[in-house]
N, C-alpha and C. Protein backbone atom coordinates (compact mmCIF):
# COMPACT_ATOMS: atom_id res chain seq x y z
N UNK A 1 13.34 1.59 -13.65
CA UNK A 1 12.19 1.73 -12.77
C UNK A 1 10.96 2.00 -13.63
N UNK A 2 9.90 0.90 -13.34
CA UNK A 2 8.69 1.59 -13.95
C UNK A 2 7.65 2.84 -13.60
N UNK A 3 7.03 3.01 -13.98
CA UNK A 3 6.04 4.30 -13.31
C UNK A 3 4.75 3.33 -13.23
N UNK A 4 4.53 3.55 -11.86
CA UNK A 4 3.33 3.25 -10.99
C UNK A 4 2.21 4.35 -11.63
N UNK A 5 1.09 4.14 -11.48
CA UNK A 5 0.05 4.88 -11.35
C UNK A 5 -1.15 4.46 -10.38
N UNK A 6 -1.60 5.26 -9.39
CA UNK A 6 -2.53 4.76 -8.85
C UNK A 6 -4.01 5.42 -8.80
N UNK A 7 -4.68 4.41 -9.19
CA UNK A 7 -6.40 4.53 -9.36
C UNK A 7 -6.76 5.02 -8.40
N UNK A 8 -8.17 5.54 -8.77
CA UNK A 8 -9.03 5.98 -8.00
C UNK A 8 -9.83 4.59 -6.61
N UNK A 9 -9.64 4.04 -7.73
CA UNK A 9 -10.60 2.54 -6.33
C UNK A 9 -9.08 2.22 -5.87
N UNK A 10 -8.20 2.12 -5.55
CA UNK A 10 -7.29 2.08 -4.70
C UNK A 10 -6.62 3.07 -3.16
N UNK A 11 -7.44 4.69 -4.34
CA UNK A 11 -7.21 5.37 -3.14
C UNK A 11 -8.30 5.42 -2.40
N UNK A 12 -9.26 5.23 -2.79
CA UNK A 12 -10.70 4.79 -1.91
C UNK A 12 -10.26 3.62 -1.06
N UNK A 13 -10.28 2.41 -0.89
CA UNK A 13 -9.80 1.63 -0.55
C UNK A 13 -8.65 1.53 0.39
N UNK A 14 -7.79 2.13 0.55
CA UNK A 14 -6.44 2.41 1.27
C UNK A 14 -7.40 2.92 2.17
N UNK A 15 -7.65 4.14 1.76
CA UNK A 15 -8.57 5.12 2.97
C UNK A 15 -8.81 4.77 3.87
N UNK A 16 -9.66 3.24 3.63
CA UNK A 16 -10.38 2.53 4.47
C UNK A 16 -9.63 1.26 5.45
N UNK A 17 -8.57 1.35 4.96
CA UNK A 17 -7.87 0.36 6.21
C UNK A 17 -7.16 0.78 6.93
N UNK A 18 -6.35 0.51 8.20
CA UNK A 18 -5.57 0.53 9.34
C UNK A 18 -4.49 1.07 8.48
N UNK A 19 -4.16 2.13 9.69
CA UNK A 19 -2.40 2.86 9.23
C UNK A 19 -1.47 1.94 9.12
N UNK A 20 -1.56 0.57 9.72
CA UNK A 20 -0.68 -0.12 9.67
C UNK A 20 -0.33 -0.62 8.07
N UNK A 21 -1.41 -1.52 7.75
CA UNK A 21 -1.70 -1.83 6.57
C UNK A 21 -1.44 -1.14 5.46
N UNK A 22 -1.85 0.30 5.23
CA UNK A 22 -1.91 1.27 4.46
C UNK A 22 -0.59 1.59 4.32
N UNK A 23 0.48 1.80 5.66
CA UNK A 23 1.56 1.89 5.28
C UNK A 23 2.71 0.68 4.22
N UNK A 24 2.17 -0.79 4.68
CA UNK A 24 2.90 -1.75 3.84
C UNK A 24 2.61 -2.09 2.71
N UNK A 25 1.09 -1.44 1.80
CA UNK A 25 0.90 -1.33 1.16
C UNK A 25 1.70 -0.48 0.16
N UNK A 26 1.79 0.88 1.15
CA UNK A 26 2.83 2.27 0.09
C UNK A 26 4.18 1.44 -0.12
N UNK A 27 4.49 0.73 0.63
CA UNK A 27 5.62 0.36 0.87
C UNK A 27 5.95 -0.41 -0.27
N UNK A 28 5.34 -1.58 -0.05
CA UNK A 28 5.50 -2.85 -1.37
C UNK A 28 4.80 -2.02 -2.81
N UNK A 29 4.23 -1.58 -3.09
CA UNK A 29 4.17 -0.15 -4.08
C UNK A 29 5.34 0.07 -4.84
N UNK A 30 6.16 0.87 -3.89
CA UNK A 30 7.15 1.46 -4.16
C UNK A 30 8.25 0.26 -4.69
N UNK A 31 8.24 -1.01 -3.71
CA UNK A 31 9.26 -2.35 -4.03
C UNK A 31 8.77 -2.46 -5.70
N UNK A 32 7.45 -2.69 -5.50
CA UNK A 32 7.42 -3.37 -7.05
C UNK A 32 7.86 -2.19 -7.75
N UNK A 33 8.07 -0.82 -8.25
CA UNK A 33 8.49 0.02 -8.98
C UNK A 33 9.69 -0.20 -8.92
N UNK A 34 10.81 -0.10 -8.09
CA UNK A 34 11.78 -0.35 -8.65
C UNK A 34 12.05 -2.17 -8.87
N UNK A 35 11.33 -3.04 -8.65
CA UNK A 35 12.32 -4.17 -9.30
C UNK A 35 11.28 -4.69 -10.27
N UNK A 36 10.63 -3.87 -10.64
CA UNK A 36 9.51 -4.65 -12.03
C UNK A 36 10.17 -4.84 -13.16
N UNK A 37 10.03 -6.24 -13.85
CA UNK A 37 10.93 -6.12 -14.93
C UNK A 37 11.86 -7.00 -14.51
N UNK A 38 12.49 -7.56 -13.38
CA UNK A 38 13.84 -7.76 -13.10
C UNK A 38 12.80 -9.36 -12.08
N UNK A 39 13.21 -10.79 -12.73
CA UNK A 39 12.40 -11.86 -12.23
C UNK A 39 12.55 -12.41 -11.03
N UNK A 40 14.35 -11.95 -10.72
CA UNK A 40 14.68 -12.73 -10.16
C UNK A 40 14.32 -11.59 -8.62
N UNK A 41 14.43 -10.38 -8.93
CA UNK A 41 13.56 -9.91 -7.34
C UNK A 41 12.36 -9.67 -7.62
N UNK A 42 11.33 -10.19 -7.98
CA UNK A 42 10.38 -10.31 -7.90
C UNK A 42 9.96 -10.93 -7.15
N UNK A 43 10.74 -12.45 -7.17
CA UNK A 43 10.70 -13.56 -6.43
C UNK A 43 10.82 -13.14 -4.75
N UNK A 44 11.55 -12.41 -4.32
CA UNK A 44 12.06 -12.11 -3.07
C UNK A 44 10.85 -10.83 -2.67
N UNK A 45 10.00 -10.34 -3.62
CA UNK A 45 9.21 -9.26 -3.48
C UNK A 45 7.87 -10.08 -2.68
N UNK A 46 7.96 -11.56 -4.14
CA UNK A 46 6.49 -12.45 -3.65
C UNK A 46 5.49 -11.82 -4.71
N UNK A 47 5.95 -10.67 -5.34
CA UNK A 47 5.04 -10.56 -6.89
C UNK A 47 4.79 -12.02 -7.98
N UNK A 48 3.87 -11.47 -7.96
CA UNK A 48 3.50 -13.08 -8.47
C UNK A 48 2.22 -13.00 -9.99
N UNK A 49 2.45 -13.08 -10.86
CA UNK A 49 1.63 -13.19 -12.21
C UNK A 49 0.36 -13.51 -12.26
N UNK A 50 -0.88 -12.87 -11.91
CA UNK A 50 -2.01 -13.50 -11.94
C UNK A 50 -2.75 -13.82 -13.33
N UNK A 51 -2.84 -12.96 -14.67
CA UNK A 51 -3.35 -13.50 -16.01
C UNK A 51 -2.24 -12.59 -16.63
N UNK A 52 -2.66 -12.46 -17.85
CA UNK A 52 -1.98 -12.12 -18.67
C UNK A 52 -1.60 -10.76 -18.39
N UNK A 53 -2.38 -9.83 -18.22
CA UNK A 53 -1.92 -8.13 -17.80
C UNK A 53 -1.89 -8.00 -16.18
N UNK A 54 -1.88 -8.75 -15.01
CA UNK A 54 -2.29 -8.79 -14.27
C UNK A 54 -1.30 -8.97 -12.96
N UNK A 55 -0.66 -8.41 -11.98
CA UNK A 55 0.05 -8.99 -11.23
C UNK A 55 -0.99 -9.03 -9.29
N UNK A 56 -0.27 -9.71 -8.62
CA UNK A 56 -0.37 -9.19 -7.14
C UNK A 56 0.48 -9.33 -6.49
N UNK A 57 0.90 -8.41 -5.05
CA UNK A 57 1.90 -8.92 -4.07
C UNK A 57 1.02 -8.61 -2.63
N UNK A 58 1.66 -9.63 -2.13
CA UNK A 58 0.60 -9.85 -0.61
C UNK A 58 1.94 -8.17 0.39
N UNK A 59 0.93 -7.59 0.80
CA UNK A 59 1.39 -6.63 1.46
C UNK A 59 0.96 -7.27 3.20
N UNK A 60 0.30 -7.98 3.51
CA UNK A 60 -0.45 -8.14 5.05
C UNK A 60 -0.86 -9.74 4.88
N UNK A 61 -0.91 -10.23 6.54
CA UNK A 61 -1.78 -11.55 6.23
C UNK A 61 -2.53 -11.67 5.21
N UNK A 62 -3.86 -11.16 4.85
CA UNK A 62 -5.01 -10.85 3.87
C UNK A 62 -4.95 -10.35 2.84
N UNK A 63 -4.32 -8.95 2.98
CA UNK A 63 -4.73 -8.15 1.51
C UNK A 63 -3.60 -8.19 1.03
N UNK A 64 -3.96 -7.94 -0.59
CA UNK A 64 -3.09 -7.81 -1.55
C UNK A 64 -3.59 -6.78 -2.46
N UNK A 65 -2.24 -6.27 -3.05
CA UNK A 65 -2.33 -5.05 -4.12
C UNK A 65 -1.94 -5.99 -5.35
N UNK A 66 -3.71 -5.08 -5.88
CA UNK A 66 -3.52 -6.01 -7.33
C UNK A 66 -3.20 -4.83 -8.35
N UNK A 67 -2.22 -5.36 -9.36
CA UNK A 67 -1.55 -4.22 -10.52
C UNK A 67 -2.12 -5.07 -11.63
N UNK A 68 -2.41 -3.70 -12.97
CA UNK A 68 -2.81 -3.94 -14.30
C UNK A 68 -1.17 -3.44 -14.74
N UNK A 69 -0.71 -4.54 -15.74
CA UNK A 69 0.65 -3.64 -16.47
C UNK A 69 0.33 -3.21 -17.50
N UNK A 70 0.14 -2.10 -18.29
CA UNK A 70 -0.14 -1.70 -19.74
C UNK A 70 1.28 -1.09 -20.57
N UNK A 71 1.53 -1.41 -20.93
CA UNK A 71 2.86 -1.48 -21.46
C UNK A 71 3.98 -0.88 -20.81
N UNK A 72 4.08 0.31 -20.16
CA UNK A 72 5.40 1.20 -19.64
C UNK A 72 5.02 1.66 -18.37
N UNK A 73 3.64 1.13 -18.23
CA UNK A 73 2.99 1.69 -16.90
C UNK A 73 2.54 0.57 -16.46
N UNK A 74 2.67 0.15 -14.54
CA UNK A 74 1.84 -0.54 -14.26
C UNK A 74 0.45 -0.09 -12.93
N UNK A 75 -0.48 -0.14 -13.11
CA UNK A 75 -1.55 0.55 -12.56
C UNK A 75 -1.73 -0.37 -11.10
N UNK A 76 -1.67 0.60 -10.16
CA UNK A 76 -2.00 0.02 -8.67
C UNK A 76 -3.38 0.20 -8.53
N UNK A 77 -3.64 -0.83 -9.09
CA UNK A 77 -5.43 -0.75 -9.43
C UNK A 77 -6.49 -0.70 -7.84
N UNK A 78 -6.03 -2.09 -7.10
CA UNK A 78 -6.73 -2.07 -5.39
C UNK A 78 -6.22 -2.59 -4.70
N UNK A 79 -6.71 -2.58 -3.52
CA UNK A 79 -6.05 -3.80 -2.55
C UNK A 79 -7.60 -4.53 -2.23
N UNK A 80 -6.83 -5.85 -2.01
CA UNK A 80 -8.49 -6.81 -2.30
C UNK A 80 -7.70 -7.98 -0.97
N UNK A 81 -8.57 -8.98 -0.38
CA UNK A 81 -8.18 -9.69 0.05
C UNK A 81 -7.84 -11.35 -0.63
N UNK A 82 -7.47 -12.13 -0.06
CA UNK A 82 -7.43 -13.40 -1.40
C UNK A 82 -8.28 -13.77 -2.32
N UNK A 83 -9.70 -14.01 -1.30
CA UNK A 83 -10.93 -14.48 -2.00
C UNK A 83 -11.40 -12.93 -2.75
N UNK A 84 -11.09 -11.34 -2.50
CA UNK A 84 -11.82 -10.89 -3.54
C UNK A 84 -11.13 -10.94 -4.79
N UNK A 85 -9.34 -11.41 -4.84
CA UNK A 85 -8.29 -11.09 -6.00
C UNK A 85 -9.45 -12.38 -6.89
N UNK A 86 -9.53 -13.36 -6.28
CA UNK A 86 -9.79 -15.15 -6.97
C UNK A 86 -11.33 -14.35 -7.55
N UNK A 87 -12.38 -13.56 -7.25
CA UNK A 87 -13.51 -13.45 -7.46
C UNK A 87 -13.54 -12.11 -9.06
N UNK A 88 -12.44 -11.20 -8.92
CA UNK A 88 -12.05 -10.09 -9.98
C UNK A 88 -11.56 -10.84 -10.62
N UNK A 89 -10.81 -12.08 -10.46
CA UNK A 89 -9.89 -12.93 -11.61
C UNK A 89 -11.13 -13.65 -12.62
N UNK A 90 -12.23 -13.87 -11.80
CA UNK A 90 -13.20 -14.81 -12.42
C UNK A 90 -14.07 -13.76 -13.46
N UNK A 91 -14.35 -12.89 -12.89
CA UNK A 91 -14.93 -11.89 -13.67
C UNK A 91 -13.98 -11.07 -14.86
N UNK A 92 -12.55 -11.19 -14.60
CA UNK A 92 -11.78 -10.70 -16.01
C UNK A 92 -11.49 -11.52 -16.66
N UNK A 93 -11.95 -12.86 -16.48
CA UNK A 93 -11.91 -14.06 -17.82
C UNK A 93 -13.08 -14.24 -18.55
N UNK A 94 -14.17 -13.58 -18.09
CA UNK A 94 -15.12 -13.32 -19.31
C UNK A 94 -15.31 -12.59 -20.74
């Protein structure tokens, strides 16, 4: 199991959406900690590789929790919707 850490703009962010949401968020959280590392449930998680340090998994129609992995830790950085993950992706390839 890896160790999660979660940011400050994530817990801002959670704050701000529906209990519903907020809960499948903690939820898929917790999924990716225990099967990070392991490809083949990843697949069944829907974690999915966005750049090089970079993952997301769709928790809701819309939003997704985007993770930074830094070596032994992976950081539950925010939850963003599609178009804001595609708009942070454009701005961390500079």
């Amino acid at each position: 199991m890896i160790r999660i850490l979660l940011s400050e703009r994530i817990k801002k962010t959670a704050g701000k959406l529906p209990p519903g949401v907020r809960e499948k968020a903690s939820q898929a959280i917790a999924d990716v900690a225990a099967a990070f590392g392991d490809p083949h449930r990843h697949r069944g998680l829907g974690l999915r590789k966005l750049a090089r340090r970079s993952y997301e998994i769709r928790v809701h129609l819309q939003w997704r929790v985007v993770f930074i992995h830094d070596q032994n830790t992976l950081v539950a950085y925010d939850i963003m919707t599609h178009d804001e993950v595609s708009l942070w992706l454009r701005g961390q390839r500079k």
